[in-house]
PDB file of N, CA and C in Angstrom:
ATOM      1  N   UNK A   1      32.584  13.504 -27.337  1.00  0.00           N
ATOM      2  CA  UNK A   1      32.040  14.164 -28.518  1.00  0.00           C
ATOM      3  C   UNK A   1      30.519  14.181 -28.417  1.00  0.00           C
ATOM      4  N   UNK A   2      29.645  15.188 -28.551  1.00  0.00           N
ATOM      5  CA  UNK A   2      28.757  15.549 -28.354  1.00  0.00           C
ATOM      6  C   UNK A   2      27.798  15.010 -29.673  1.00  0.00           C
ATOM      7  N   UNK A   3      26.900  14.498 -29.986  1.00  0.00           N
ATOM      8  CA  UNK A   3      25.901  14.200 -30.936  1.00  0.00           C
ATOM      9  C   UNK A   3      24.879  14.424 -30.792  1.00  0.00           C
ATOM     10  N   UNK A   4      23.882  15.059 -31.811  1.00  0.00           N
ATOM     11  CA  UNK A   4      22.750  15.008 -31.427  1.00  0.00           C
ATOM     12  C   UNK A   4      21.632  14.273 -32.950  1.00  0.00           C
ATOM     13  N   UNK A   5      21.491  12.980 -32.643  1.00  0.00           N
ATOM     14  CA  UNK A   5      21.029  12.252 -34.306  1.00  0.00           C
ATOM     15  C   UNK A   5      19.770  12.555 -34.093  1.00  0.00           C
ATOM     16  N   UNK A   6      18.707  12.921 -35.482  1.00  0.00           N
ATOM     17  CA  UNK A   6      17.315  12.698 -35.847  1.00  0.00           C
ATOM     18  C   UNK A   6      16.969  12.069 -36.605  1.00  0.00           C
ATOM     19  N   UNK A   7      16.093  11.282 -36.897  1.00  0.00           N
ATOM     20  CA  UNK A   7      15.431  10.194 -37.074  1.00  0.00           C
ATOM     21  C   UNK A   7      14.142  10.327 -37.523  1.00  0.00           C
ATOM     22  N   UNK A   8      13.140   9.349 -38.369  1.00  0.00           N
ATOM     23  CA  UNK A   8      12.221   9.572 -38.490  1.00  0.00           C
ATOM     24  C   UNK A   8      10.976  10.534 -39.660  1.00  0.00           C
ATOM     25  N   UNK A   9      12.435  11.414 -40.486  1.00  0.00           N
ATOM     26  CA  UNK A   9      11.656  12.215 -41.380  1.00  0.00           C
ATOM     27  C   UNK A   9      11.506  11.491 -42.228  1.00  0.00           C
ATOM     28  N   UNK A  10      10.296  12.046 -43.034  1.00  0.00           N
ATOM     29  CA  UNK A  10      10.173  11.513 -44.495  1.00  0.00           C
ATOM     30  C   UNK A  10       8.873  12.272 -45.110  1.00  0.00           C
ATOM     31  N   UNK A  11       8.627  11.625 -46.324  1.00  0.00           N
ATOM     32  CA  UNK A  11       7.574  12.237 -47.169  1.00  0.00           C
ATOM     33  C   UNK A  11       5.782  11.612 -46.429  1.00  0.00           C
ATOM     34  N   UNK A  12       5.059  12.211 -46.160  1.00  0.00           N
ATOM     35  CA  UNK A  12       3.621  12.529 -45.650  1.00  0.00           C
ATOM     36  C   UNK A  12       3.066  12.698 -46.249  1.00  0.00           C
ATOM     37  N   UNK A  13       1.419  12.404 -46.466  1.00  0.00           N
ATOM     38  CA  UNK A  13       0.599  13.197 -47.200  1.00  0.00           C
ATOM     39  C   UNK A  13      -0.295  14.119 -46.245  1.00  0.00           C
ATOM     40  N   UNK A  14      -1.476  14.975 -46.921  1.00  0.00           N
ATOM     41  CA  UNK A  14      -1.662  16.149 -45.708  1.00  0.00           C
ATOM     42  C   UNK A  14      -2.389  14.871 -44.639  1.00  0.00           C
ATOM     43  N   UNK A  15      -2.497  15.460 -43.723  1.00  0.00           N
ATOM     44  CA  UNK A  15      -3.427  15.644 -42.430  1.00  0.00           C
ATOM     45  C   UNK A  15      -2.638  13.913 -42.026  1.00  0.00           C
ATOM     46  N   UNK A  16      -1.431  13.026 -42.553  1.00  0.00           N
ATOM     47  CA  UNK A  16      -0.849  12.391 -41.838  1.00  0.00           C
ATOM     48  C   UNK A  16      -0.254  12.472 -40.625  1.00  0.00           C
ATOM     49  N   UNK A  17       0.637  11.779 -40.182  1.00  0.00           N
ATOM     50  CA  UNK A  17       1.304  11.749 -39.042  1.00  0.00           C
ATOM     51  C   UNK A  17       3.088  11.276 -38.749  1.00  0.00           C
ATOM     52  N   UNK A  18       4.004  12.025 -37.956  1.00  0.00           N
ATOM     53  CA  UNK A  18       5.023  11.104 -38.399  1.00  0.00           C
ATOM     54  C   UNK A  18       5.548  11.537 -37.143  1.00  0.00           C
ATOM     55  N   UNK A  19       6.355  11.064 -36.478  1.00  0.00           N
ATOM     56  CA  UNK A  19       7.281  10.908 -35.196  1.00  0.00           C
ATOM     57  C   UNK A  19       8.914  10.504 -35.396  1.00  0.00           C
ATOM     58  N   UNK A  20       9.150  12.191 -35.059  1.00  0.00           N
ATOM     59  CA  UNK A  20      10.627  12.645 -34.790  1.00  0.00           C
ATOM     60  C   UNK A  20      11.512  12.111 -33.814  1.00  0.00           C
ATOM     61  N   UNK A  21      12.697  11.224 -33.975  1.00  0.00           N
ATOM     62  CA  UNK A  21      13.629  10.993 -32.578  1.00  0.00           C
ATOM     63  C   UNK A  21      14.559  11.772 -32.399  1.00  0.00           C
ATOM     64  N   UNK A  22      15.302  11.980 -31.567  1.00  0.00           N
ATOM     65  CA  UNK A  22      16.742  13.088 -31.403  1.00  0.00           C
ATOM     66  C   UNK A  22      17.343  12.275 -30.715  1.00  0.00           C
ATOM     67  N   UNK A  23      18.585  11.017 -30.307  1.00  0.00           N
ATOM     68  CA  UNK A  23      19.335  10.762 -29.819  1.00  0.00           C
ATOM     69  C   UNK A  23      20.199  11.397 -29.466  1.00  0.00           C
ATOM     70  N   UNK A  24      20.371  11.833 -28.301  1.00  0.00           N
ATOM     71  CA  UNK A  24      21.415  12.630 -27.721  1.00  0.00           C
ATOM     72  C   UNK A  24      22.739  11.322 -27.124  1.00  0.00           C
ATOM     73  N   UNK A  25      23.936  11.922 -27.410  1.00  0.00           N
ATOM     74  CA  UNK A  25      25.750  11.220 -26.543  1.00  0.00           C
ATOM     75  C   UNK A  25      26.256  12.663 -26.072  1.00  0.00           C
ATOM     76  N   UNK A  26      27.479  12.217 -25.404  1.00  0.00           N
ATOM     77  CA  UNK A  26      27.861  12.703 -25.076  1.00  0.00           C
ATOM     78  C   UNK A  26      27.525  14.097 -23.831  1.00  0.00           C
ATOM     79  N   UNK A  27      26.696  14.338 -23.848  1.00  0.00           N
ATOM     80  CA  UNK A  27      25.917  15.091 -22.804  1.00  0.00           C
ATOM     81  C   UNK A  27      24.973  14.942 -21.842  1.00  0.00           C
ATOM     82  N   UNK A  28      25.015  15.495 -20.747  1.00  0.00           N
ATOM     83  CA  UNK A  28      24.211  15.041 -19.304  1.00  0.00           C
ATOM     84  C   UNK A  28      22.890  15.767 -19.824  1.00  0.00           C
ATOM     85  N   UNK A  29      22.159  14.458 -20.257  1.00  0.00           N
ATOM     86  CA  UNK A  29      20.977  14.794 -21.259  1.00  0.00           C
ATOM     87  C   UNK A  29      19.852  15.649 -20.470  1.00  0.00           C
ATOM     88  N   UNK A  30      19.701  15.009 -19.246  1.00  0.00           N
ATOM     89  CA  UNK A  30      18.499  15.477 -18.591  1.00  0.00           C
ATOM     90  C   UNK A  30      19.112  16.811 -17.913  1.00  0.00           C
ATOM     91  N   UNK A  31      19.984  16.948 -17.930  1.00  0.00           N
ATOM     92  CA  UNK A  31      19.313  18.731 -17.640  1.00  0.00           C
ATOM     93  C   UNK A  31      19.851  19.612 -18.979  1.00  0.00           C
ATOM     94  N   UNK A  32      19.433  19.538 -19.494  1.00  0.00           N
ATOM     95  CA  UNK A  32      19.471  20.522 -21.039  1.00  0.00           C
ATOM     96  C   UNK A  32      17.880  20.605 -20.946  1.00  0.00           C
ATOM     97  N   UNK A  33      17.281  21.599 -21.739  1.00  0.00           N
ATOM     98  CA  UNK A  33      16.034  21.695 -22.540  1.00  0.00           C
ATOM     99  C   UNK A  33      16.176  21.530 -23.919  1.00  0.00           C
ATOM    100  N   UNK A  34      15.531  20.222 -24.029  1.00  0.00           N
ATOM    101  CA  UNK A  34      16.096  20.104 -25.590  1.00  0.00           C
ATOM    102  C   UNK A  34      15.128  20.801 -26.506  1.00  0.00           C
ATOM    103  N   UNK A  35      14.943  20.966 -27.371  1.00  0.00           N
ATOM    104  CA  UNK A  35      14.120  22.013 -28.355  1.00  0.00           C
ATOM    105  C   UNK A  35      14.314  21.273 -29.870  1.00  0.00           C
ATOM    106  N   UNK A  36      12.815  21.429 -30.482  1.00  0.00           N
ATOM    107  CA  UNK A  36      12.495  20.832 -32.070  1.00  0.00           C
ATOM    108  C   UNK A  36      12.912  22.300 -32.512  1.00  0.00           C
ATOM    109  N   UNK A  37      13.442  22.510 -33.800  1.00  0.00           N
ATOM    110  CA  UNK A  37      13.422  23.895 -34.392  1.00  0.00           C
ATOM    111  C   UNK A  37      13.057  23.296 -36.437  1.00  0.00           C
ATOM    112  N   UNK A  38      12.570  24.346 -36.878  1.00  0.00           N
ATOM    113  CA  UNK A  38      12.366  23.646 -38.412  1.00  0.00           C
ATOM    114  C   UNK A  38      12.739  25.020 -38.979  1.00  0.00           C
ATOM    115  N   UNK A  39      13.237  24.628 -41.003  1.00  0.00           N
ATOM    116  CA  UNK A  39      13.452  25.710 -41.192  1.00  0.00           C
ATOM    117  C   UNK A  39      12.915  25.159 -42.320  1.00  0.00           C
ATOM    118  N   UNK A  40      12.426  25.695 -42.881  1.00  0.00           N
ATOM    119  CA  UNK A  40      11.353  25.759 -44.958  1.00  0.00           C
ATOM    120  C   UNK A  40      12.309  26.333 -45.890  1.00  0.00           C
ATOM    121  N   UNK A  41      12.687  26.155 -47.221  1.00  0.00           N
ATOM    122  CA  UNK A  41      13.251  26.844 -48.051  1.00  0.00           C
ATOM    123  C   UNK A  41      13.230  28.160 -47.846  1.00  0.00           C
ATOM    124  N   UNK A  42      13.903  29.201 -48.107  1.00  0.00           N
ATOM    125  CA  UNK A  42      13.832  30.498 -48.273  1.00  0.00           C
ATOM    126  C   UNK A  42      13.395  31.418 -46.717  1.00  0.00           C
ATOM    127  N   UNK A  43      13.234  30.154 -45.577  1.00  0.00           N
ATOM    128  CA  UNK A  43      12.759  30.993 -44.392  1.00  0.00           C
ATOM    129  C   UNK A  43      13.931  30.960 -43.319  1.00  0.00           C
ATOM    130  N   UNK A  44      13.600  31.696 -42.141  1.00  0.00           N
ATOM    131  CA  UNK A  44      14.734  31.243 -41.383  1.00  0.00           C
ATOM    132  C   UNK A  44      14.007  30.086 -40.102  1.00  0.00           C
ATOM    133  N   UNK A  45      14.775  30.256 -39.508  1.00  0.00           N
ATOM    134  CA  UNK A  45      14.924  28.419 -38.698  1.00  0.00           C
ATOM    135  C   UNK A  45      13.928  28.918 -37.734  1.00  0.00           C
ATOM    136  N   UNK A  46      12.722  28.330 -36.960  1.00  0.00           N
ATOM    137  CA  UNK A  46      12.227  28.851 -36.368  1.00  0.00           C
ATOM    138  C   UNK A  46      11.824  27.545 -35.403  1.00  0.00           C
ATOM    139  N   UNK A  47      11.599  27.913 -33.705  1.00  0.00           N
ATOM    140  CA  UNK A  47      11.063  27.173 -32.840  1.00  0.00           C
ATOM    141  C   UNK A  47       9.637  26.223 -33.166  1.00  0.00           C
ATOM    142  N   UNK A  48       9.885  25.380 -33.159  1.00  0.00           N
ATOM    143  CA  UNK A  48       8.813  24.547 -33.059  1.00  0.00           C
ATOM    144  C   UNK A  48       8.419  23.983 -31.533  1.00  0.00           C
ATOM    145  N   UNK A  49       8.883  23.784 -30.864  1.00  0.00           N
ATOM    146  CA  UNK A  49       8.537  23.075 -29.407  1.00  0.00           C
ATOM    147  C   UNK A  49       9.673  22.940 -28.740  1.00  0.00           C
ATOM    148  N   UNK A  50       9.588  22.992 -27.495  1.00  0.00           N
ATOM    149  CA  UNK A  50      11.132  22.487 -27.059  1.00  0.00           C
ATOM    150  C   UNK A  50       9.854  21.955 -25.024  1.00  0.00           C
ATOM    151  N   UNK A  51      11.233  21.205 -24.407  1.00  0.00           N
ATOM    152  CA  UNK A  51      10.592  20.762 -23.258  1.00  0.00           C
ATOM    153  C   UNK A  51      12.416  20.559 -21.889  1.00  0.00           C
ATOM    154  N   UNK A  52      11.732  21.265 -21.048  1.00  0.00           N
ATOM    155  CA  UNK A  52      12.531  21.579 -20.354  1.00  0.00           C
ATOM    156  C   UNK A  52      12.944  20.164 -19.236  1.00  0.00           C
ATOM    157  N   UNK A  53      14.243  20.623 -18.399  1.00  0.00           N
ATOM    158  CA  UNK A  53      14.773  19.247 -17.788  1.00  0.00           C
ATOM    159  C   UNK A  53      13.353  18.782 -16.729  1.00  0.00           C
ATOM    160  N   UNK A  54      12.878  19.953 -16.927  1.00  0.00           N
ATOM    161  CA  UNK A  54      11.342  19.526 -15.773  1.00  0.00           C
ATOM    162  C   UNK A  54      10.160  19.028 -16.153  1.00  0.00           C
ATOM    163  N   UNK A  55      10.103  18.738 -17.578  1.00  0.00           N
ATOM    164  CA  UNK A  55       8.921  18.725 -18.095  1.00  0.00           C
ATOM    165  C   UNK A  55       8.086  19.763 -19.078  1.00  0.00           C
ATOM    166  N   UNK A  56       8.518  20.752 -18.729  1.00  0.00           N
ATOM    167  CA  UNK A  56       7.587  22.064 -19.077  1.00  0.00           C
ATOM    168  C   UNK A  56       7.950  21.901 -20.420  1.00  0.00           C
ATOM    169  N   UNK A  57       6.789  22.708 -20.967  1.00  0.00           N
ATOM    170  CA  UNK A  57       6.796  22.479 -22.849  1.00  0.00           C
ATOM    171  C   UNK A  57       6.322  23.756 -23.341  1.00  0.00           C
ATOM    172  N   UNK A  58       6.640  24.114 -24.656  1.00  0.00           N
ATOM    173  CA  UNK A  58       6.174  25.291 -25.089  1.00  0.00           C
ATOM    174  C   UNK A  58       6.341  25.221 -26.415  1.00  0.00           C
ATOM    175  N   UNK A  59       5.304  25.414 -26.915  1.00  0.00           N
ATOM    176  CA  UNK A  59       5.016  24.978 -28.442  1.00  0.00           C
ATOM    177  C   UNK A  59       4.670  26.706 -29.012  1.00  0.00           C
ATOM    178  N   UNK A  60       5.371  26.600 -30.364  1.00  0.00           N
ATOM    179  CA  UNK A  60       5.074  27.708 -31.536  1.00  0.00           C
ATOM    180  C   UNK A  60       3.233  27.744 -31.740  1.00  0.00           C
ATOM    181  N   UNK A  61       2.784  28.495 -31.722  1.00  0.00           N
ATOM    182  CA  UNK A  61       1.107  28.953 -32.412  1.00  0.00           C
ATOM    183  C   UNK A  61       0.467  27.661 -33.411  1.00  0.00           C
ATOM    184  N   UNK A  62       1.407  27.777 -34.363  1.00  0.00           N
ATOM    185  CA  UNK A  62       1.359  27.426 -35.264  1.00  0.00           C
ATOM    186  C   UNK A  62       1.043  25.614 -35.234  1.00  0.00           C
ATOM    187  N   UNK A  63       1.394  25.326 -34.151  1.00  0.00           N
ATOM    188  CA  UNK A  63       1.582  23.600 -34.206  1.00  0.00           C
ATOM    189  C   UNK A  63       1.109  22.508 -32.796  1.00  0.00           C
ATOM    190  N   UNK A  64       0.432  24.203 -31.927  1.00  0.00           N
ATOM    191  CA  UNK A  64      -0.517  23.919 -30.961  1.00  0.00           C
ATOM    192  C   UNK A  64      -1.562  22.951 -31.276  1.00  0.00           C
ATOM    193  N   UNK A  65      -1.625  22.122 -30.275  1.00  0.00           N
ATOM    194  CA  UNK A  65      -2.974  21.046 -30.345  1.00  0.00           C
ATOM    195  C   UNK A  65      -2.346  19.940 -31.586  1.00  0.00           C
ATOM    196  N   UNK A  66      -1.334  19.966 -32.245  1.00  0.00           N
ATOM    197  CA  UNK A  66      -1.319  19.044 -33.181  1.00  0.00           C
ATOM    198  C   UNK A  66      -0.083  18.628 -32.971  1.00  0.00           C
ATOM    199  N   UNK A  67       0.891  19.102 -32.253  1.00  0.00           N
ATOM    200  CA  UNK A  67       2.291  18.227 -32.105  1.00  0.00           C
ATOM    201  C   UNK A  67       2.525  17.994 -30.445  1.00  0.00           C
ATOM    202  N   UNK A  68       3.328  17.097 -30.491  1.00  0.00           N
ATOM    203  CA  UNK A  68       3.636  17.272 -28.914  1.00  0.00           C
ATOM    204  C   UNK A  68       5.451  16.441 -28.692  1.00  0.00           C
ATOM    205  N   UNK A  69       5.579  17.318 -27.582  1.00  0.00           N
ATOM    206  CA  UNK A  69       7.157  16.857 -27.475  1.00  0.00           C
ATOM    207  C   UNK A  69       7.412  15.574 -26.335  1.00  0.00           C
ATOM    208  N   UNK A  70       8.363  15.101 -26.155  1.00  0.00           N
ATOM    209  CA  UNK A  70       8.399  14.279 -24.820  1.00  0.00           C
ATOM    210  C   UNK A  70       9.585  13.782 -25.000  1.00  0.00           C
ATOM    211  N   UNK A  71      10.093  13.642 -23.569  1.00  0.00           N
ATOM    212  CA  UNK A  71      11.183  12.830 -23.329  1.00  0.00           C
ATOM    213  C   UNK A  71      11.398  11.926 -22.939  1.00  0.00           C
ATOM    214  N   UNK A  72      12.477  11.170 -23.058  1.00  0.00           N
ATOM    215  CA  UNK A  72      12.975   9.900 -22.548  1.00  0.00           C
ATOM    216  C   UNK A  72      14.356  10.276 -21.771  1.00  0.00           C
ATOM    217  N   UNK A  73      14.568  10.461 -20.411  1.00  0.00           N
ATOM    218  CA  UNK A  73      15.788  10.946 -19.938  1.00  0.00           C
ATOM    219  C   UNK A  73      16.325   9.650 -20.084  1.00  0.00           C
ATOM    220  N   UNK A  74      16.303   8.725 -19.604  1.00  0.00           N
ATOM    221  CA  UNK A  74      17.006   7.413 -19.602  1.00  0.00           C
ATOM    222  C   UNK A  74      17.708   6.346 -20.613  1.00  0.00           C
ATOM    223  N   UNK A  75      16.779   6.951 -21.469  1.00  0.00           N
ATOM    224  CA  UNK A  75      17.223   6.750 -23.480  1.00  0.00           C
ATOM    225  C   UNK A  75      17.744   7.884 -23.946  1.00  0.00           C
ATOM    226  N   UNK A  76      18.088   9.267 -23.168  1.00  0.00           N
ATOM    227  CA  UNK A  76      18.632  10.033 -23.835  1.00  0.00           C
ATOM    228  C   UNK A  76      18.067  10.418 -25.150  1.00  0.00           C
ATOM    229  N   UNK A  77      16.593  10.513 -25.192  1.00  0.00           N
ATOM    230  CA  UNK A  77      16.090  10.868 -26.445  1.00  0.00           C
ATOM    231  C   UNK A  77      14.910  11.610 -26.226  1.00  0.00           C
ATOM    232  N   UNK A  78      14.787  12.545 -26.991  1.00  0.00           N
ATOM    233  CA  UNK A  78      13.815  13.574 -27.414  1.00  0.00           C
ATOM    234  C   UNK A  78      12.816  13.251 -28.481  1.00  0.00           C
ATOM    235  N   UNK A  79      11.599  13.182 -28.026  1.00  0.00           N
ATOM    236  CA  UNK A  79      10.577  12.875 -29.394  1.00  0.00           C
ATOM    237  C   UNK A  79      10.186  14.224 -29.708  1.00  0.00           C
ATOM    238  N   UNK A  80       9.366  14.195 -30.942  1.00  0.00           N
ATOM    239  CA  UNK A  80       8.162  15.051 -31.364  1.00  0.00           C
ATOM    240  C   UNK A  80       7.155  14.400 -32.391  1.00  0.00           C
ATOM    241  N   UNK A  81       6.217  14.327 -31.708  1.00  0.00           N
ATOM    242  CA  UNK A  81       4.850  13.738 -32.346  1.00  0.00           C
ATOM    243  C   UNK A  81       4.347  14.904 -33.380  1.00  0.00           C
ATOM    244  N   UNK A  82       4.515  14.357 -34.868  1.00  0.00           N
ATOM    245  CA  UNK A  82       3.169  15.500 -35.703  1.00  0.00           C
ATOM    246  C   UNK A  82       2.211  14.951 -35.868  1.00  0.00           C
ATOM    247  N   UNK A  83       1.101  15.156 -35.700  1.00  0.00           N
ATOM    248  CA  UNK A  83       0.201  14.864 -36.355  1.00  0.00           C
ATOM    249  C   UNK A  83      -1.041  16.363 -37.121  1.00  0.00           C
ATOM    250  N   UNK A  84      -2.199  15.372 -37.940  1.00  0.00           N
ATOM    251  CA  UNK A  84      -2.602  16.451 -38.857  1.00  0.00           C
ATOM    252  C   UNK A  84      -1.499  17.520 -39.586  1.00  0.00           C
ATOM    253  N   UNK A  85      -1.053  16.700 -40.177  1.00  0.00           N
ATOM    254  CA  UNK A  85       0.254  17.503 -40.979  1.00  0.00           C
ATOM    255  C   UNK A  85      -0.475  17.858 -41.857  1.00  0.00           C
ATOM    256  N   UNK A  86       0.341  19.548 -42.776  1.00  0.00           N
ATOM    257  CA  UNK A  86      -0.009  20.324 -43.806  1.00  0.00           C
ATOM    258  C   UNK A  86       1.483  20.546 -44.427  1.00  0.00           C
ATOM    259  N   UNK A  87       1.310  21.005 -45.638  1.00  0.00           N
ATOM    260  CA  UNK A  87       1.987  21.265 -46.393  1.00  0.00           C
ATOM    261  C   UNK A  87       3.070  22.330 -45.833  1.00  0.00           C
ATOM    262  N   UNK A  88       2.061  23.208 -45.023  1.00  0.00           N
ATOM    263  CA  UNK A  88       3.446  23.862 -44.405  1.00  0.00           C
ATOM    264  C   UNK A  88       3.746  24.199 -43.421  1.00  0.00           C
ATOM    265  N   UNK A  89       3.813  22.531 -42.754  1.00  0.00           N
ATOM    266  CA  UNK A  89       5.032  22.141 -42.275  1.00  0.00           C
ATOM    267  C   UNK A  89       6.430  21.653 -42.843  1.00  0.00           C
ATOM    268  N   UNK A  90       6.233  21.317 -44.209  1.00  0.00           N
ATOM    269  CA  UNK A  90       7.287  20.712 -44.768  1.00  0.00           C
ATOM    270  C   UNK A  90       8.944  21.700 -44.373  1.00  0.00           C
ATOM    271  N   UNK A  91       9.489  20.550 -44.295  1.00  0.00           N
ATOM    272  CA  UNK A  91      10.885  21.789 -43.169  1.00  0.00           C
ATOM    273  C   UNK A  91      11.886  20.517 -43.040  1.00  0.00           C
ATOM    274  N   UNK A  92      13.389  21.428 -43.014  1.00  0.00           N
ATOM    275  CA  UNK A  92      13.845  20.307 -41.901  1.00  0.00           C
ATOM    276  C   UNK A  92      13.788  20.633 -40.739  1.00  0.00           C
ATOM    277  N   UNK A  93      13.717  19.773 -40.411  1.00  0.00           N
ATOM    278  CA  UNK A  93      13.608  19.932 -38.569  1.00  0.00           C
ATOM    279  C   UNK A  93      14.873  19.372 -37.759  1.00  0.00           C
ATOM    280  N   UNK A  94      15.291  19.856 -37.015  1.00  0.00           N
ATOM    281  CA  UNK A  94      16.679  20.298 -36.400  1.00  0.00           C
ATOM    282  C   UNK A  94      16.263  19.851 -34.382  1.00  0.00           C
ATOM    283  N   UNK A  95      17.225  19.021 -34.195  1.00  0.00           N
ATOM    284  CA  UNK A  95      17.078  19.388 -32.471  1.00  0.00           C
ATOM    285  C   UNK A  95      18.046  19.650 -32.145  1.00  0.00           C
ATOM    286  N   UNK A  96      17.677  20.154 -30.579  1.00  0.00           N
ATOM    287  CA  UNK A  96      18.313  21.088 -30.399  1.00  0.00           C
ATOM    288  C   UNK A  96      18.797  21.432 -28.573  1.00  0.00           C
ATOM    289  N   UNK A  97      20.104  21.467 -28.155  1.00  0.00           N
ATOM    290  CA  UNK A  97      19.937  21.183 -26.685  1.00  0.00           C
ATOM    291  C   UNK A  97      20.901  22.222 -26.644  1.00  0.00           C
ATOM    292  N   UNK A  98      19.899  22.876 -25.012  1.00  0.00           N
ATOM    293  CA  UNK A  98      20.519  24.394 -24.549  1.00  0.00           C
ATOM    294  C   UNK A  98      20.318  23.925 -23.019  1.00  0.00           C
ATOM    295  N   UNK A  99      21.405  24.927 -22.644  1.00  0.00           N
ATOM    296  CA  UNK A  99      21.694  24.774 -21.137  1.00  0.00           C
ATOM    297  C   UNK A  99      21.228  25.938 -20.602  1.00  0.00           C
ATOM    298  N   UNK A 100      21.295  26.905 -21.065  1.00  0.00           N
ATOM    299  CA  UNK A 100      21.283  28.561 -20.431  1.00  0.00           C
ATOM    300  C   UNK A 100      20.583  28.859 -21.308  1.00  0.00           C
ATOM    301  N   UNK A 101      19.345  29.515 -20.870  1.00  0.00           N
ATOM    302  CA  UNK A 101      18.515  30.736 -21.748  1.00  0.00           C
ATOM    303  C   UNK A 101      19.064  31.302 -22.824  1.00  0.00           C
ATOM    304  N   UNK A 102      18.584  31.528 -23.944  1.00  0.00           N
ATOM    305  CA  UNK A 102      19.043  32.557 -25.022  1.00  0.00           C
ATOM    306  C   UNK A 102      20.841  31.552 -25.722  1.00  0.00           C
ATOM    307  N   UNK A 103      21.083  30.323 -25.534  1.00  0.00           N
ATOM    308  CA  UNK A 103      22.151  30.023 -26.137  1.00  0.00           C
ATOM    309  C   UNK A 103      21.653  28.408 -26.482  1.00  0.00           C
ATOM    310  N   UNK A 104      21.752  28.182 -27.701  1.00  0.00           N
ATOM    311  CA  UNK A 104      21.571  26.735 -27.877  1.00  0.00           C
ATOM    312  C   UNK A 104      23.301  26.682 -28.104  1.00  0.00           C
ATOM    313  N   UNK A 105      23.353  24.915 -27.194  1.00  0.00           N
ATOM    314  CA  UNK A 105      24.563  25.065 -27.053  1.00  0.00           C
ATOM    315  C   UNK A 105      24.760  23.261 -28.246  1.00  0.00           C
ATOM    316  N   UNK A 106      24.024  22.828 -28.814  1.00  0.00           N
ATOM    317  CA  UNK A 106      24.447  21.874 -29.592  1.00  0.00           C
ATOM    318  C   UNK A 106      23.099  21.579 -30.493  1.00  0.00           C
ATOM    319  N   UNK A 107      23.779  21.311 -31.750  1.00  0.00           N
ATOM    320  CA  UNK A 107      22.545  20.928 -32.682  1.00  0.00           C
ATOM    321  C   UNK A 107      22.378  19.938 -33.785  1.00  0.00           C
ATOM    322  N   UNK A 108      21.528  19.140 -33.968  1.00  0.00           N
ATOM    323  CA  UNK A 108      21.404  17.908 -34.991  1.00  0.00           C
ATOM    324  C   UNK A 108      21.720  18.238 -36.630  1.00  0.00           C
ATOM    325  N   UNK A 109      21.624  17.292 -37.149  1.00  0.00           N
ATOM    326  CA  UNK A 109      22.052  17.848 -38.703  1.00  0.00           C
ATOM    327  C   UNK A 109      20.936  17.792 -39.389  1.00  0.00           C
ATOM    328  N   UNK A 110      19.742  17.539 -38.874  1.00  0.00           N
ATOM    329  CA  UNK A 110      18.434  17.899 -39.412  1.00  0.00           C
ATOM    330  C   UNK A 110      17.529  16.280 -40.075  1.00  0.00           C
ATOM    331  N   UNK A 111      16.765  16.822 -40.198  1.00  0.00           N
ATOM    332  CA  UNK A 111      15.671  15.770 -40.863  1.00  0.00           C
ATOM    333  C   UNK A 111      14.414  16.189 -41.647  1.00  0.00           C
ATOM    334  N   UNK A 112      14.706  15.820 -42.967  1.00  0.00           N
ATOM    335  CA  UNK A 112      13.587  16.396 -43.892  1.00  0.00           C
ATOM    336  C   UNK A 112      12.276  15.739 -43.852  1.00  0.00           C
ATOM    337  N   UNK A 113      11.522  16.725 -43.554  1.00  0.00           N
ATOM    338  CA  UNK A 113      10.087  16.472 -43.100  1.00  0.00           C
ATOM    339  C   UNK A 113       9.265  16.835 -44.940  1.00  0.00           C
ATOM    340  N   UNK A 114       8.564  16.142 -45.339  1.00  0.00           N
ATOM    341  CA  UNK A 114       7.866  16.641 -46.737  1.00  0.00           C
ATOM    342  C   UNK A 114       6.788  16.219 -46.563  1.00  0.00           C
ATOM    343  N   UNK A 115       5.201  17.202 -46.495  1.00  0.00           N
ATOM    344  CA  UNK A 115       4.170  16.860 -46.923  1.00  0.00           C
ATOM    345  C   UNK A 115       3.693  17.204 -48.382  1.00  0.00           C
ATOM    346  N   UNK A 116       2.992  16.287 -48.642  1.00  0.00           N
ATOM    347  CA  UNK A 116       3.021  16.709 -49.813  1.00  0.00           C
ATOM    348  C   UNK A 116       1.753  15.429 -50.422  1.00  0.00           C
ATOM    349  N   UNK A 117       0.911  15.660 -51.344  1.00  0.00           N
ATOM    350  CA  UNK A 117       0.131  14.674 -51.804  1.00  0.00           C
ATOM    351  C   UNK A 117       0.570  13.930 -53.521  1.00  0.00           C
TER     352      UNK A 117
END
C-alpha cells in the first residue's frame, strides 16, 4: 500500500519560516520525482517545487529564492523549506510522486499551511 504522509504544517506569521516532510511507503522512492503542489481556497492546485530522482529542482516564480526542496532517498522523505512566508502562501500543500512526465501517480492528503498575523 502506497502512502504518502505530510507533516509539519501549521499557523505562521508573515516573513516566518516552516519545514514540510512527505514520508513516502510503499514505493521505490528514489526514482519517482517527488513534487510539493499547494492549493488556496477558491484556486486550483498548483506546482510549487518538485525535485527529480537526480537532483534537479524546479520551483514555481512565485516561491523562487525563498523555498527549497530536498531529499532524503534513504529516509524515503521529501522536504520543503519555506521561508519569508506571506499571506499568500497560505494553502494546503499536497506531495506528490510521479514516475512518467505529465502523470502524478500518488498523492498525500495535504497539510494546512496558514500565514497569518
Amino acid at each position: 500500500q502506497v502512502q504518502l504522509v505530510e507533516s509539519g504544517g501549521g499557523l505562521v506569521q508573515p516573513g516566518g519560516s516552516l519545514r514540510l516532510s512527505c514520508a513516502a511507503s510503499g514505493i521505490r522512492f528514489s526514482v519517482y520525482t517527488m513534487g510539493w503542489y499547494r492549493q488556496a481556497p477558491g484556486k486550483q492546485r498548483e506546482l510549487v517545487a518538485s525535485i527529480s530522482s537526480g537532483g534537479t529542482t524546479n520551483y514555481a516564480d512565485s516561491v523562487k529564492r525563498r523555498f527549497t526542496v530536498s531529499r532524503e532517498n534513504d529516509q524515503n522523505t521529501v522536504y520543503l523549506q519555506m521561508n519569508s512566508l506571506s499571506p499568500e502562501d497560505t494553502a494546503v500543500y499536497y506531495c506528490s510522486a510521479q514516475w512518467r512526465p505529465g502523470t502524478i501517480d500518488f498523492w498525500g492528503q495535504g497539510t494546512q499551511v496558514t500565514v497569518s498575523s
